[in-house]
C-alpha atoms as a PDB file:
ATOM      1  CA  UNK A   1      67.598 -26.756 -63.385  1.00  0.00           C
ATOM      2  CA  UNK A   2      64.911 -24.842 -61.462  1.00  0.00           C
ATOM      3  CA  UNK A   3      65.258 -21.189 -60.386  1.00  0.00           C
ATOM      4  CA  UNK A   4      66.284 -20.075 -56.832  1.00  0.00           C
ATOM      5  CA  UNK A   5      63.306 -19.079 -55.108  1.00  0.00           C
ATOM      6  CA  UNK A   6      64.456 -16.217 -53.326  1.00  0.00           C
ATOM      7  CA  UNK A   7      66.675 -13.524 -55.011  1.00  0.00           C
ATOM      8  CA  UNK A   8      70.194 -13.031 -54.452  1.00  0.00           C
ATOM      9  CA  UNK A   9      71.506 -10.677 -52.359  1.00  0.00           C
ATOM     10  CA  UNK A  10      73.358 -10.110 -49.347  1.00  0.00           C
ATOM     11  CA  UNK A  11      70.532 -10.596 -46.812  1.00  0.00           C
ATOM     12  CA  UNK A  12      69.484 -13.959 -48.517  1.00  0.00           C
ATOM     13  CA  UNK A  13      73.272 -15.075 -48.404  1.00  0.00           C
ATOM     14  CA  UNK A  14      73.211 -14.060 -44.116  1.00  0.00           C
ATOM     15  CA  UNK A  15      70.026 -16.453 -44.286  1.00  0.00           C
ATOM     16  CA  UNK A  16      71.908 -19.436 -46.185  1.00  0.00           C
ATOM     17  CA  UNK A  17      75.088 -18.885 -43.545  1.00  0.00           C
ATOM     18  CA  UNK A  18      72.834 -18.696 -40.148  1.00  0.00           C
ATOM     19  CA  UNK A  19      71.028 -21.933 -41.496  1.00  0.00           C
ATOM     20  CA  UNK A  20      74.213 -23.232 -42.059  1.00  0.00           C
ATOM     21  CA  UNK A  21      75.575 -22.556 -38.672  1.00  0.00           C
ATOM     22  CA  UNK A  22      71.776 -24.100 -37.110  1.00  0.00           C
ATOM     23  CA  UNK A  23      72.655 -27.236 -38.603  1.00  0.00           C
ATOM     24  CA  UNK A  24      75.943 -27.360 -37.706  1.00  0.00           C
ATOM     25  CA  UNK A  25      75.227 -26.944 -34.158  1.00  0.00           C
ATOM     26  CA  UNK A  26      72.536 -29.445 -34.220  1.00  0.00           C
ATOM     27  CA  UNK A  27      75.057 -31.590 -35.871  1.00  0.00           C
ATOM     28  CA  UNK A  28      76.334 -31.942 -32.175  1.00  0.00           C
ATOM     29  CA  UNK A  29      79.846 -32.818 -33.090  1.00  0.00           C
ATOM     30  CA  UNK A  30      82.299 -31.430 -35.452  1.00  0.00           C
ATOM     31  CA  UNK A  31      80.083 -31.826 -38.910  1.00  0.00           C
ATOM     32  CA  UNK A  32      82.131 -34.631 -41.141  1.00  0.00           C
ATOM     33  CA  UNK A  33      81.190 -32.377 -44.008  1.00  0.00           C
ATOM     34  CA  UNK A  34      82.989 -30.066 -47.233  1.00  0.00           C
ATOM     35  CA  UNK A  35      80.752 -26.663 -47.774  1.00  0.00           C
ATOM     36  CA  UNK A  36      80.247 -25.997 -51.361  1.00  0.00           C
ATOM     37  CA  UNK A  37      78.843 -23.903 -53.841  1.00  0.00           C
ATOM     38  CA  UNK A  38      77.906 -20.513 -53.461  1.00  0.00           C
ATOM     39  CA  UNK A  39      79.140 -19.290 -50.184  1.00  0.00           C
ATOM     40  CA  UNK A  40      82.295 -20.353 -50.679  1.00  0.00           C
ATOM     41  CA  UNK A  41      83.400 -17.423 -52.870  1.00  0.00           C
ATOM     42  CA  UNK A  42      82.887 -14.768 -50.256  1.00  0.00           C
ATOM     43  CA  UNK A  43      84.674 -16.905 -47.384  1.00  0.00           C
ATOM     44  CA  UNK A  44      88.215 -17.355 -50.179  1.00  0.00           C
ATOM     45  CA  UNK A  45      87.877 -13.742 -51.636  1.00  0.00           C
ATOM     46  CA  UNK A  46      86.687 -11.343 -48.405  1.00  0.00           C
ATOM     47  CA  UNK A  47      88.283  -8.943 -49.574  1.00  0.00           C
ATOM     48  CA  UNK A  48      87.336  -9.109 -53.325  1.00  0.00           C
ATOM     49  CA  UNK A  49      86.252  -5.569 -55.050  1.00  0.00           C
ATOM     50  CA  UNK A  50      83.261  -6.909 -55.453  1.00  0.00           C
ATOM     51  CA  UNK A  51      81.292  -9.021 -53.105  1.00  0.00           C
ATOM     52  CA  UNK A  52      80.261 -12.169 -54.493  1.00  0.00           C
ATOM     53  CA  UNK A  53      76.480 -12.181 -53.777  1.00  0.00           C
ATOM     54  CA  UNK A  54      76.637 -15.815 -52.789  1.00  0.00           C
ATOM     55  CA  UNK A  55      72.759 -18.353 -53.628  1.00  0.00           C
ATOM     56  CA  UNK A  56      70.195 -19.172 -51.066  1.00  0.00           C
ATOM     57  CA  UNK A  57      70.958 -22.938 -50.981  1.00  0.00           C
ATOM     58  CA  UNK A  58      73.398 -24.679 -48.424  1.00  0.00           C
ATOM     59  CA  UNK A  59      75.817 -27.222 -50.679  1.00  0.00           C
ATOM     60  CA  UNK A  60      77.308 -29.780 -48.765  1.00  0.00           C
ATOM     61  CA  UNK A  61      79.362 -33.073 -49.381  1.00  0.00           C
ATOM     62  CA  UNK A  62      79.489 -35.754 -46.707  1.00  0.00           C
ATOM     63  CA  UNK A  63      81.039 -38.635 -46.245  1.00  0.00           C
ATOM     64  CA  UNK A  64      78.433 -41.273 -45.697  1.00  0.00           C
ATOM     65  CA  UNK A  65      78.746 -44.544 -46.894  1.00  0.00           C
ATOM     66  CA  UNK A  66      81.955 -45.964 -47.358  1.00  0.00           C
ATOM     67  CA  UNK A  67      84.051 -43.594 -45.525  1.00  0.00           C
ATOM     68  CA  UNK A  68      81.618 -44.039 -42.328  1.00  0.00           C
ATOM     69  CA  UNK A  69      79.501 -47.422 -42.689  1.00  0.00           C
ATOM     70  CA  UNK A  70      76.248 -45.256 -43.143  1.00  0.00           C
ATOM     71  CA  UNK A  71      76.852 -43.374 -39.506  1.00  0.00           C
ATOM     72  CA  UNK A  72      76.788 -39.626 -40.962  1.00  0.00           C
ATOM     73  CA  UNK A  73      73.615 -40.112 -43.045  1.00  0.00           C
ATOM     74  CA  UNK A  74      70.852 -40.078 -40.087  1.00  0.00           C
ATOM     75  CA  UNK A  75      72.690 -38.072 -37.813  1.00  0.00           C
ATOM     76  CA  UNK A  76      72.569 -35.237 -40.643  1.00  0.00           C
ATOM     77  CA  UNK A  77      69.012 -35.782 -41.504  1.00  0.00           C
ATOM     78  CA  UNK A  78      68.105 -35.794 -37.524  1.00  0.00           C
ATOM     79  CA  UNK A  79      70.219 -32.155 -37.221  1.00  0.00           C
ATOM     80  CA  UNK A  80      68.353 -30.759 -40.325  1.00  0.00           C
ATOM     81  CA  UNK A  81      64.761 -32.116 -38.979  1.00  0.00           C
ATOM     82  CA  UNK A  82      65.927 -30.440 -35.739  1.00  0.00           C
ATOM     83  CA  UNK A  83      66.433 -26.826 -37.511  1.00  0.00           C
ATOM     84  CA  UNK A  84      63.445 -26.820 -39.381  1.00  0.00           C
ATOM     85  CA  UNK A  85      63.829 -28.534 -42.817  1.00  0.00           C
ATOM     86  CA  UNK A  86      61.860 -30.578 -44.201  1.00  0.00           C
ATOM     87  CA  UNK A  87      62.658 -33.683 -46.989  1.00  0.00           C
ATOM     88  CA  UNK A  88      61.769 -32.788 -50.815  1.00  0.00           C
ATOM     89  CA  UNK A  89      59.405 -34.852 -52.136  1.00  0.00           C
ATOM     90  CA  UNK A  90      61.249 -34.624 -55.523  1.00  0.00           C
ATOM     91  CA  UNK A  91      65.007 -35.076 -54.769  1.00  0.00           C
ATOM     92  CA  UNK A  92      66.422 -37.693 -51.955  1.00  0.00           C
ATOM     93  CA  UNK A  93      69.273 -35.493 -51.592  1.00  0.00           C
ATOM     94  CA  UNK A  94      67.277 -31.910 -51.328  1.00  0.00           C
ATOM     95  CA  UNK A  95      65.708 -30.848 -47.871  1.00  0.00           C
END
């Protein structure tokens, strides 16, 4: 498993929500999608003694295939083209 590229902290965690949000509203419906991953900590435990410092990457599960007869798929990959990502060369799934 590769290393995060940017270091964890609470600036790089505002980063990973605000894309998160970008997305969303490019979505341009109610996103059919589960966050997951590591800024889900700080959203169940606000109030925790200590802040969970949260990861740089945005983990999502959709439901595209069965669920939605493929529908989901290019309407997520249009939102994220529209806020600036870009496809990985490596991993299908990464952008």
């Amino acid at each position: 498993m590769a290393s995060e590229p940017i270091t964890r902290s609470r600036q790089s965690r505002l980063a990973a929500e605000r894309a998160l949000v970008l997305v969303a509203l490019n979505y341009g419906a109610t996103p059919p999608f589960v966050l997951l991953g590591g800024l889900v900590p700080d959203l169940l435990c606000p109030k925790a003694p200590i802040a969970h410092a949260g990861t740089t990457d945005i983990d999502v599960q959709l439901d595209i295939e069965i669920a939605t007869d493929g529908v989901n798929a290019p309407v997520l990959e249009q939102s994220l083209l529209q806020s600036g990502f870009m496809p990985s060369d490596e991993n299908i799934w990464r952008w």
